[in-house]
Structure formats: C-alpha cells, structure tokens
N, C-alpha and C. Protein backbone atom coordinates (compact mmCIF):
# COMPACT_ATOMS: atom_id res chain seq x y z
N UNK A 1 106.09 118.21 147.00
CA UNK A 1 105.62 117.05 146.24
C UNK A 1 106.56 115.87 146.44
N UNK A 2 107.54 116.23 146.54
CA UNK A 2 108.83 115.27 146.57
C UNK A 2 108.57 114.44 148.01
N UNK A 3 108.42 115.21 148.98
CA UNK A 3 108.59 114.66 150.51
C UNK A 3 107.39 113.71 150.35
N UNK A 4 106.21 114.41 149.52
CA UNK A 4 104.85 113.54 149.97
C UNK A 4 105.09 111.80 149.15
N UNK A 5 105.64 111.97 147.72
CA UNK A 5 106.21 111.05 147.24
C UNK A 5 106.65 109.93 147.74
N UNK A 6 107.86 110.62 149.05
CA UNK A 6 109.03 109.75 149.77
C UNK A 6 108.11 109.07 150.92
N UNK A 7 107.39 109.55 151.30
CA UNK A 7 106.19 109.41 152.19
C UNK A 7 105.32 108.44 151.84
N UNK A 8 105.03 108.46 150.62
CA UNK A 8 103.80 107.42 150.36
C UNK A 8 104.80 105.94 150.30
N UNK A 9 106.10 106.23 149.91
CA UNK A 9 106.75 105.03 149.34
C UNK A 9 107.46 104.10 151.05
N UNK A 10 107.33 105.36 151.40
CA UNK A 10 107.83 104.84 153.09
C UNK A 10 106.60 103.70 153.83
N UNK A 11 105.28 104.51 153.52
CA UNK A 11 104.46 103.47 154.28
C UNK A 11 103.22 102.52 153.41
N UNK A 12 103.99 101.98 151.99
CA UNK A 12 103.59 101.33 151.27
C UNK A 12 104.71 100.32 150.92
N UNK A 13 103.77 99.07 151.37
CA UNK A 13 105.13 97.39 151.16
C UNK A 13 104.47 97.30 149.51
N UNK A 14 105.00 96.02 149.27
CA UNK A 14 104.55 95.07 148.13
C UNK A 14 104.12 93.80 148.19
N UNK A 15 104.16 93.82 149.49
CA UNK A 15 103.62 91.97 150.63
C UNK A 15 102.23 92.91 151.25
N UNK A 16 101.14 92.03 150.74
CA UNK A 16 100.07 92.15 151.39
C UNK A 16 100.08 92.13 152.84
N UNK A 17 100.74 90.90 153.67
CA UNK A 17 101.24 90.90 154.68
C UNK A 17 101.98 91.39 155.95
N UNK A 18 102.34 92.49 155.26
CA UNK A 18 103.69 93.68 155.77
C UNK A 18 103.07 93.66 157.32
N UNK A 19 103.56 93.66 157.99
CA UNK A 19 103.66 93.91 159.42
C UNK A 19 103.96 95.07 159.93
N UNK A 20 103.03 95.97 160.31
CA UNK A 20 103.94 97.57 160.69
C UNK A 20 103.34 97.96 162.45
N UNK A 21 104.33 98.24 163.24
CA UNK A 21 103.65 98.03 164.37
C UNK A 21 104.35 100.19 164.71
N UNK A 22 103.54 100.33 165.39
CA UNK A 22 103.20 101.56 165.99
C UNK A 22 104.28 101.04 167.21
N UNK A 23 105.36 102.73 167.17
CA UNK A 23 106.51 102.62 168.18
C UNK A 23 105.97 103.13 169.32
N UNK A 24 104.77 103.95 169.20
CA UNK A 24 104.18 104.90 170.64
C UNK A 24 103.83 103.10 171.17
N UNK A 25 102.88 102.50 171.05
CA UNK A 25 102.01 101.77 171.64
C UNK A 25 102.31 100.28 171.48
N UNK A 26 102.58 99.96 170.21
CA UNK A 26 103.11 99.04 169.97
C UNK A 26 102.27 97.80 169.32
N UNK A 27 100.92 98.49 168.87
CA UNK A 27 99.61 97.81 168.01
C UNK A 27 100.55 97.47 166.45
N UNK A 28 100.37 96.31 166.41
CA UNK A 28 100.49 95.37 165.33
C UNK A 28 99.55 95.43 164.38
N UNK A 29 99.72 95.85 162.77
CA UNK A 29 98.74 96.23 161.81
C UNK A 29 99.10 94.94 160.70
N UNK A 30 98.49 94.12 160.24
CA UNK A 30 99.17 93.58 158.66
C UNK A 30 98.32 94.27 157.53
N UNK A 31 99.00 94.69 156.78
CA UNK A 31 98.57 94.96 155.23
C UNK A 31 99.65 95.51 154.48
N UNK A 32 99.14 95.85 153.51
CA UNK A 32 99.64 96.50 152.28
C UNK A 32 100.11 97.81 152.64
N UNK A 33 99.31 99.11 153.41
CA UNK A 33 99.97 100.11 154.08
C UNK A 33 99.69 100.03 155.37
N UNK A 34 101.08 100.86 155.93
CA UNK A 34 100.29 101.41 156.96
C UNK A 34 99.58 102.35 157.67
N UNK A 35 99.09 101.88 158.58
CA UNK A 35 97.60 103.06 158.69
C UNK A 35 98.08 104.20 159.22
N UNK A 36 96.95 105.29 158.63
CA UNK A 36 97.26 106.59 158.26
C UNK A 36 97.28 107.59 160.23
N UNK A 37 96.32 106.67 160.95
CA UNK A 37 96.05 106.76 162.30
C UNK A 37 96.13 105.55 163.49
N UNK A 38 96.96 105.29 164.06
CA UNK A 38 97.06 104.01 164.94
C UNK A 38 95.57 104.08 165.83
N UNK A 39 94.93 103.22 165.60
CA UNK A 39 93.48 102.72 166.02
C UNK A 39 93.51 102.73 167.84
N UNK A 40 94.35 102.63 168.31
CA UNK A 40 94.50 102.61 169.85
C UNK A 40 94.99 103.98 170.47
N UNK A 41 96.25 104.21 170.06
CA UNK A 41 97.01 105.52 170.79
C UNK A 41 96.85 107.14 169.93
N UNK A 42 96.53 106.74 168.42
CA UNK A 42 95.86 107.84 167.60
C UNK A 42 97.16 108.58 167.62
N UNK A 43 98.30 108.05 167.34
CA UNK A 43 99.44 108.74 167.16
C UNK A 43 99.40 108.71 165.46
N UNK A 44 99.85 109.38 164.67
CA UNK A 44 100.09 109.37 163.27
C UNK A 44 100.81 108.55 162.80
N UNK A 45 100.57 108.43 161.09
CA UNK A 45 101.58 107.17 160.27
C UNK A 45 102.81 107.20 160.53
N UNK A 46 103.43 108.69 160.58
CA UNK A 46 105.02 108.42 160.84
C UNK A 46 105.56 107.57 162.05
N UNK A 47 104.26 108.06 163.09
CA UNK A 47 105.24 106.38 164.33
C UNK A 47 105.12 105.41 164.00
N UNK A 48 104.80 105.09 162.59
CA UNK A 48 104.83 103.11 162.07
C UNK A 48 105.70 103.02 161.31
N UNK A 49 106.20 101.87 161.81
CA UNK A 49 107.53 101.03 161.23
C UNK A 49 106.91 99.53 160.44
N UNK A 50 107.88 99.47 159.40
CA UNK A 50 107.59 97.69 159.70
C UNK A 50 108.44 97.38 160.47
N UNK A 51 107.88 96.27 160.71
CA UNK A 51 108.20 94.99 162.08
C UNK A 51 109.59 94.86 161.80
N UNK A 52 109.55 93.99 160.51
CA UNK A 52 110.59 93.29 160.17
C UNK A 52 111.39 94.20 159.09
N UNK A 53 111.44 95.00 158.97
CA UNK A 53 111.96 96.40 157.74
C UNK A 53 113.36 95.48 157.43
N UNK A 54 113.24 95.76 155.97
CA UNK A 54 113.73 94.68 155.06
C UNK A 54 114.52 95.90 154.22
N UNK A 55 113.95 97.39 154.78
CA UNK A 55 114.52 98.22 153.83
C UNK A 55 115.45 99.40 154.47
C-alpha cells in the first residue's frame, strides 16, 4: 500500500501544466499526471519524468 501511495505521489504535480516527458522515446505530455502508458513507445508510467522536476 505504501509503495502504491509513493507512486501515485511520484506521478501526480499540482500545476496543471506539469511537463513529463517519457525517457524511452522522449514524447512530451502536459497535465496534471502522468500518463499511465506513453501513447508512442507504450513503455509504462515509471519511464516518465517531469521535464523540469522541481522535486
């Protein structure tokens, strides 16, 4: 429960805006999370970063 917790908080900003780009491919997402499946390379959430990680 704990990991899934650390998990949700990892790929959820508080800027609508958040920028999270996929390290396999390198597709650029903006929102609030990031996506659960990269739309191009179909690698999973954990290869997304934000852009600009502030954290």
């Amino acid at each position: 429960l704990l990991d899934r917790l650390e998990a949700e908080a990892e790929f959820t900003s508080d800027d609508e805006n958040e920028a999270w780009i996929c390290e396999v491919c390198g597709h650029v997402h903006y929102g609030k999370k990031a996506l659960k499946v990269c739309p191009v390379c179909k690698h999973p959430q954990e290869y997304q970063s934000r852009l600009n990680s502030k954290k």
